[in-house]
Protein backbone atom coordinates (compact mmCIF):
# COMPACT_ATOMS: atom_id res chain seq x y z
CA UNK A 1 -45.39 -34.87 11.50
CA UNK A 2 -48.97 -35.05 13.17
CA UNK A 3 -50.56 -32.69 15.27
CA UNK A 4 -48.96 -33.93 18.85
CA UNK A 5 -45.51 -33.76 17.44
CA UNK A 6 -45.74 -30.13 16.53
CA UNK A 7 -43.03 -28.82 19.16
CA UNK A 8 -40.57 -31.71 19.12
CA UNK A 9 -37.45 -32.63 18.05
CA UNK A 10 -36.56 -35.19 16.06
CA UNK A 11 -35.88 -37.82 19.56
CA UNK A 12 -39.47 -36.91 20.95
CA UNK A 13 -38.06 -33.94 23.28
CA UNK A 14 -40.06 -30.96 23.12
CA UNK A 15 -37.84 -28.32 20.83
CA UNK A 16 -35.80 -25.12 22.36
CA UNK A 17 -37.57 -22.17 22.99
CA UNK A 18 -35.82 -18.86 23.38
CA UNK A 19 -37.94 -16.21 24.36
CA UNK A 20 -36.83 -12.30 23.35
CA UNK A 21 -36.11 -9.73 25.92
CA UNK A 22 -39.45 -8.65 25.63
CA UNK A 23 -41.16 -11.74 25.94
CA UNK A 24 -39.39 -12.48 29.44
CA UNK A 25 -40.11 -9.28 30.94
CA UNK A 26 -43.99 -10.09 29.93
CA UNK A 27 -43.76 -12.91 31.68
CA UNK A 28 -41.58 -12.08 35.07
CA UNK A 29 -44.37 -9.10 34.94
CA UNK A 30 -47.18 -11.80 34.82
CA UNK A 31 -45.59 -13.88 37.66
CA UNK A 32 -45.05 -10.93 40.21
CA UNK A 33 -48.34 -9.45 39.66
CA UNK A 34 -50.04 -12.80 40.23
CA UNK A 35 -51.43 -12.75 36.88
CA UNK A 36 -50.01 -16.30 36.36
CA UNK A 37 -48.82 -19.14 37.95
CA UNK A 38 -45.50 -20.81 37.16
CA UNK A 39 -46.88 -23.82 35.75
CA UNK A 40 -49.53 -21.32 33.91
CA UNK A 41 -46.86 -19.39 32.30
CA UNK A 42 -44.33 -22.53 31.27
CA UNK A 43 -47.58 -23.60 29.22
CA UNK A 44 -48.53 -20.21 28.00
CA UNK A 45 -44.60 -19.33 26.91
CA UNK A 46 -44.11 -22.62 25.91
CA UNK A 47 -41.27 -23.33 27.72
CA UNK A 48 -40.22 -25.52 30.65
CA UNK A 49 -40.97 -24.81 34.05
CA UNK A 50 -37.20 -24.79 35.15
CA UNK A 51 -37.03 -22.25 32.18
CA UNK A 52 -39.62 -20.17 34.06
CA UNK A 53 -37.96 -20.25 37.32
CA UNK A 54 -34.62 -18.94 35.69
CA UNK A 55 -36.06 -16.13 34.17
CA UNK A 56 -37.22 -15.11 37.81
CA UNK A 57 -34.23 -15.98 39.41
CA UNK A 58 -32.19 -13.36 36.46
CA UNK A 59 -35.19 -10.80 36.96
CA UNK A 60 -34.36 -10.58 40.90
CA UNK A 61 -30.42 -10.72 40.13
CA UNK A 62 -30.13 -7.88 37.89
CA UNK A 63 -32.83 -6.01 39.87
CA UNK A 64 -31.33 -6.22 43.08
CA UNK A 65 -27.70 -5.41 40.70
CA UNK A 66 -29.30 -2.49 39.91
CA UNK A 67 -30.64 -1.02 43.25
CA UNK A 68 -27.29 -1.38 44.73
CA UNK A 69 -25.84 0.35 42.08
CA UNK A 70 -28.43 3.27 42.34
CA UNK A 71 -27.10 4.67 45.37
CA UNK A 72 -27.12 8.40 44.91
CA UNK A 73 -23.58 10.01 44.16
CA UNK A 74 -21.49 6.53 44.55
CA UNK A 75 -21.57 5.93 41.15
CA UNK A 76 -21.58 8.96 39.66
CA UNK A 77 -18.55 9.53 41.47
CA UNK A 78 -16.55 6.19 40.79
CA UNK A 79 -17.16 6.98 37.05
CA UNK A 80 -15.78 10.59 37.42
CA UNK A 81 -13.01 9.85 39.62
CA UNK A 82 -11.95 7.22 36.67
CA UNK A 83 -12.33 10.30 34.25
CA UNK A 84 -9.87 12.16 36.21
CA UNK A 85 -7.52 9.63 36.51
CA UNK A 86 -7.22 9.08 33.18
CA UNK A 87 -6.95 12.68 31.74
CA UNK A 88 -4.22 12.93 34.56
CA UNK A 89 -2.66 10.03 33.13
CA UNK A 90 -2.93 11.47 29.85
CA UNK A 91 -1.33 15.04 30.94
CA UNK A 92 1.69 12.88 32.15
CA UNK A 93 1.97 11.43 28.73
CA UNK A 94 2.28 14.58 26.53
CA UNK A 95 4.19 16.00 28.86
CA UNK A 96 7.16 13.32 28.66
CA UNK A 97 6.27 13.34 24.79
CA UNK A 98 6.59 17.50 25.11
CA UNK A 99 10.20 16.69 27.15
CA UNK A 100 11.77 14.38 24.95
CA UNK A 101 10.78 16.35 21.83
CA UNK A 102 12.13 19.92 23.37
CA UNK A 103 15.89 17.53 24.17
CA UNK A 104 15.52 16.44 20.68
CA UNK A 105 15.35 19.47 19.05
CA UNK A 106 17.68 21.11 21.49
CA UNK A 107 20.44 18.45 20.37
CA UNK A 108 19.65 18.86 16.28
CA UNK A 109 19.21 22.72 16.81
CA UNK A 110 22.09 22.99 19.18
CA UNK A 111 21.85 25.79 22.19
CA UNK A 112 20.65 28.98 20.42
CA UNK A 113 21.78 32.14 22.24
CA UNK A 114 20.11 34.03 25.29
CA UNK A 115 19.47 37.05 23.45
């Protein structure tokens, strides 16, 4: 493999490039701030310049996810109302389980006498 074919696969295409977590957020950070241009960054990643454009497409997504989901109190208050209804469901349980176990007993035992 010479020098120029560094980077390719085995048709001539250049090879896949993932990028970590990190390594995206370096970039998106590099694009906003002006630091580089798209083309600038596909060349300095490594990566293709539809690549590039994804990444910034994802970064605005998840961003724009997240301030929605950062209103004060809505979510706190979704999350605790599914708390609730799930220790009430939960009561509901053990307290059939608590009903059928006190008729069950009551029919082995038989009725005991008031006193």
């Amino acid at each position: 493999m010479t020098q120029q074919d560094s980077g390719r696969d085995r048709l001539g295409r250049r090879a896949k490039r993932f990028l970590s977590p990190s390594q995206k957020y370096e970039l998106w950070l590099q694009l906003v701030t002006g630091e580089l241009s798209q083309s600038e960054a596909a060349e300095r990643f490594g990566i293709d310049r539809s690549t590039v454009m994804r990444i910034r497409q994802v970064a605005k997504q998840g961003a724009l996810e997240a301030l929605a989901a950062s209103k004060p109190g809505v979510r706190a208050a979704q999350q605790q109302d599914a708390e609730l209804a799930a220790a009430r469901a939960e009561i509901a349980r053990l307290g059939e389980a608590v009903k059928e176990q006190a008729i069950e007993l009551m029919l082995l035992r038989g009725k005991s006498r008031w006193g």
